[in-house]
Protein backbone atom coordinates (compact mmCIF):
# COMPACT_ATOMS: atom_id res chain seq x y z
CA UNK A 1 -9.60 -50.61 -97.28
CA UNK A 2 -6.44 -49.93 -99.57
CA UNK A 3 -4.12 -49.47 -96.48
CA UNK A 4 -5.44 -53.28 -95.45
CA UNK A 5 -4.45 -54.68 -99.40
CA UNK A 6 -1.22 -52.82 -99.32
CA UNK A 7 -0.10 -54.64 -95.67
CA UNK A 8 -0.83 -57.64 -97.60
CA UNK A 9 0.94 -56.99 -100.67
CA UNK A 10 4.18 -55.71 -99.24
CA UNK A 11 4.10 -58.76 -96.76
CA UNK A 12 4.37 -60.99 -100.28
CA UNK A 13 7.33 -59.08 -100.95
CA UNK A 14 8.91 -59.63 -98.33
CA UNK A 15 8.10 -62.96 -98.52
CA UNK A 16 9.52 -63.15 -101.78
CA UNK A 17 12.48 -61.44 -101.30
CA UNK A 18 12.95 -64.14 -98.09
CA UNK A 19 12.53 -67.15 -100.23
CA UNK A 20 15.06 -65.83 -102.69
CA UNK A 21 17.52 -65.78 -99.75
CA UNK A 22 16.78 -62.54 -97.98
CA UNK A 23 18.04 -62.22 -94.68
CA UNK A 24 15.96 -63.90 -91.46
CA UNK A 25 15.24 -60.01 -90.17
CA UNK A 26 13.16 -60.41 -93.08
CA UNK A 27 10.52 -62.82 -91.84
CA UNK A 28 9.82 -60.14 -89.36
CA UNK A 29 8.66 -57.71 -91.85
CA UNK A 30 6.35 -59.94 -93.15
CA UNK A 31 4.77 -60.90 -90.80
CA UNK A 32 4.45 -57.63 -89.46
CA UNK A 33 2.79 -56.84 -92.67
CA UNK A 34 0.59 -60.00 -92.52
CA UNK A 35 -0.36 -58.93 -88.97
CA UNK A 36 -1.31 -55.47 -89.40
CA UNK A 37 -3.20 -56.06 -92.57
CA UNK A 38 -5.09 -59.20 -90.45
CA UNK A 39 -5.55 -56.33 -87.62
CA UNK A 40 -7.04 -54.10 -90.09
CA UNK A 41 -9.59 -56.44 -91.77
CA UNK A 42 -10.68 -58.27 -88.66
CA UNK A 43 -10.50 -55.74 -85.79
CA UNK A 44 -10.15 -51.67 -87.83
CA UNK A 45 -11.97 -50.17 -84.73
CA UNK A 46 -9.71 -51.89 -82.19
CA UNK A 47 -7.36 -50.29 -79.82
CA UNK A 48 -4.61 -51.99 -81.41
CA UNK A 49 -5.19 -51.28 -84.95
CA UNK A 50 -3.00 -47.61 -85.28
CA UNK A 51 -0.16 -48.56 -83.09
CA UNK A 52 0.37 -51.36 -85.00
CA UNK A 53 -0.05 -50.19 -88.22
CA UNK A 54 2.39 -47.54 -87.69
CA UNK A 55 5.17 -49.16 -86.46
CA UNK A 56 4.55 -51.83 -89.20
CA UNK A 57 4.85 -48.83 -91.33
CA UNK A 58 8.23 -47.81 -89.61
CA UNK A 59 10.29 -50.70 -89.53
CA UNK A 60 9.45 -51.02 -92.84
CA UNK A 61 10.52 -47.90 -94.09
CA UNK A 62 13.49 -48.50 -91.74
CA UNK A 63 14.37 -51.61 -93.89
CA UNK A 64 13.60 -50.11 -97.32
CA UNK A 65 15.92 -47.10 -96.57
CA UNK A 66 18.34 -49.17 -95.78
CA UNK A 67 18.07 -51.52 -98.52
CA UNK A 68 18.12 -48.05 -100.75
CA UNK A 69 21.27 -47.18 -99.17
CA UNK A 70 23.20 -50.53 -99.95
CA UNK A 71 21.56 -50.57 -103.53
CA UNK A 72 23.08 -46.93 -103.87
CA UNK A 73 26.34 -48.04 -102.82
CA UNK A 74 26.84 -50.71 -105.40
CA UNK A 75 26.72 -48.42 -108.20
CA UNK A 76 29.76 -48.34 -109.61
CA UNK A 77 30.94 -51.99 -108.54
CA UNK A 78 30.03 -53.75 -111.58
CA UNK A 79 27.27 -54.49 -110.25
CA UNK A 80 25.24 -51.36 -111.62
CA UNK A 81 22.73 -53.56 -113.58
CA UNK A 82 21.62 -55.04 -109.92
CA UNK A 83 22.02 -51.92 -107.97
CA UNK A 84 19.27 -50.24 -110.55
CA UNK A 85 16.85 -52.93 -110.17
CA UNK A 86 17.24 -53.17 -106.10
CA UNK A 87 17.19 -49.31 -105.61
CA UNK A 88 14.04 -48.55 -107.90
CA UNK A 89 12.66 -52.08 -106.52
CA UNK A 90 13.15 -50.78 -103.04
CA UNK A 91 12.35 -47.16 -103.59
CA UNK A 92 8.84 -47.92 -104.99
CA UNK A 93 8.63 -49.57 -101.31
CA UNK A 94 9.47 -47.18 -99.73
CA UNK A 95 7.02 -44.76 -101.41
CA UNK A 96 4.12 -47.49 -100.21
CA UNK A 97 5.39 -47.63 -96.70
CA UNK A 98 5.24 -43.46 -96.80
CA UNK A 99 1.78 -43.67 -97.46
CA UNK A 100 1.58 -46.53 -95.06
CA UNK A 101 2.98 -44.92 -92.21
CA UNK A 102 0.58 -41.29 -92.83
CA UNK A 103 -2.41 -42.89 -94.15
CA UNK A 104 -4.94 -42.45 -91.46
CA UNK A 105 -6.28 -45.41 -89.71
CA UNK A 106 -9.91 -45.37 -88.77
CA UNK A 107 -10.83 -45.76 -85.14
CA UNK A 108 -13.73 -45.16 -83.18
CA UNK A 109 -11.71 -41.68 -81.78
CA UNK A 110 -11.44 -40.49 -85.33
């Protein structure tokens, strides 16, 4: 059940993040989030559910690393104040998508 929370968690992030002006790449991420944790409560045993999840997982971590990346970059710009928030902001994330992406989803071949 705590993969199925943390789908909808990160997908509030992400929503956050969009409302505060994030890009539009990231309305995908949320609701790829909102998707996979709706797959997960609704339909665990389906076909569906792993493939899902894990890419879910993947283009999250995808974004996250990246967002790391920029966040790393600013150091140094005068910007260091915003570049500490961002990368620990977006490394915490990309800690949950880690366990995301190899937490093991039940299915019936498990």
């Amino acid at each position: 059940m705590a993969p199925t929370i943390l789908y909808f968690v990160v997908g509030v992030f992400w929503v956050g993040i969009l409302v505060a002006g994030g890009g539009a790449l990231l309305f995908w991420a949320a609701l790829t989030c909102f998707l996979s944790g709706i797959i997960l409560y609704e339909w665990a045993y389906s076909w569906i559910a792993r493939p899902l999840t894990k890419a879910t997982a993947l283009f999250g971590l995808a974004l996250t690393l990246y967002q790391v990346y920029v966040a790393l970059t600013m150091i140094g710009t005068g910007l260091d104040s915003a570049a500490l928030i961002s990368g620990v902001l977006f490394g915490v994330l990309t800690v949950v998508y880690l366990y995301l992406l190899f937490s093991r989803v039940k299915t019936r071949k498990n």
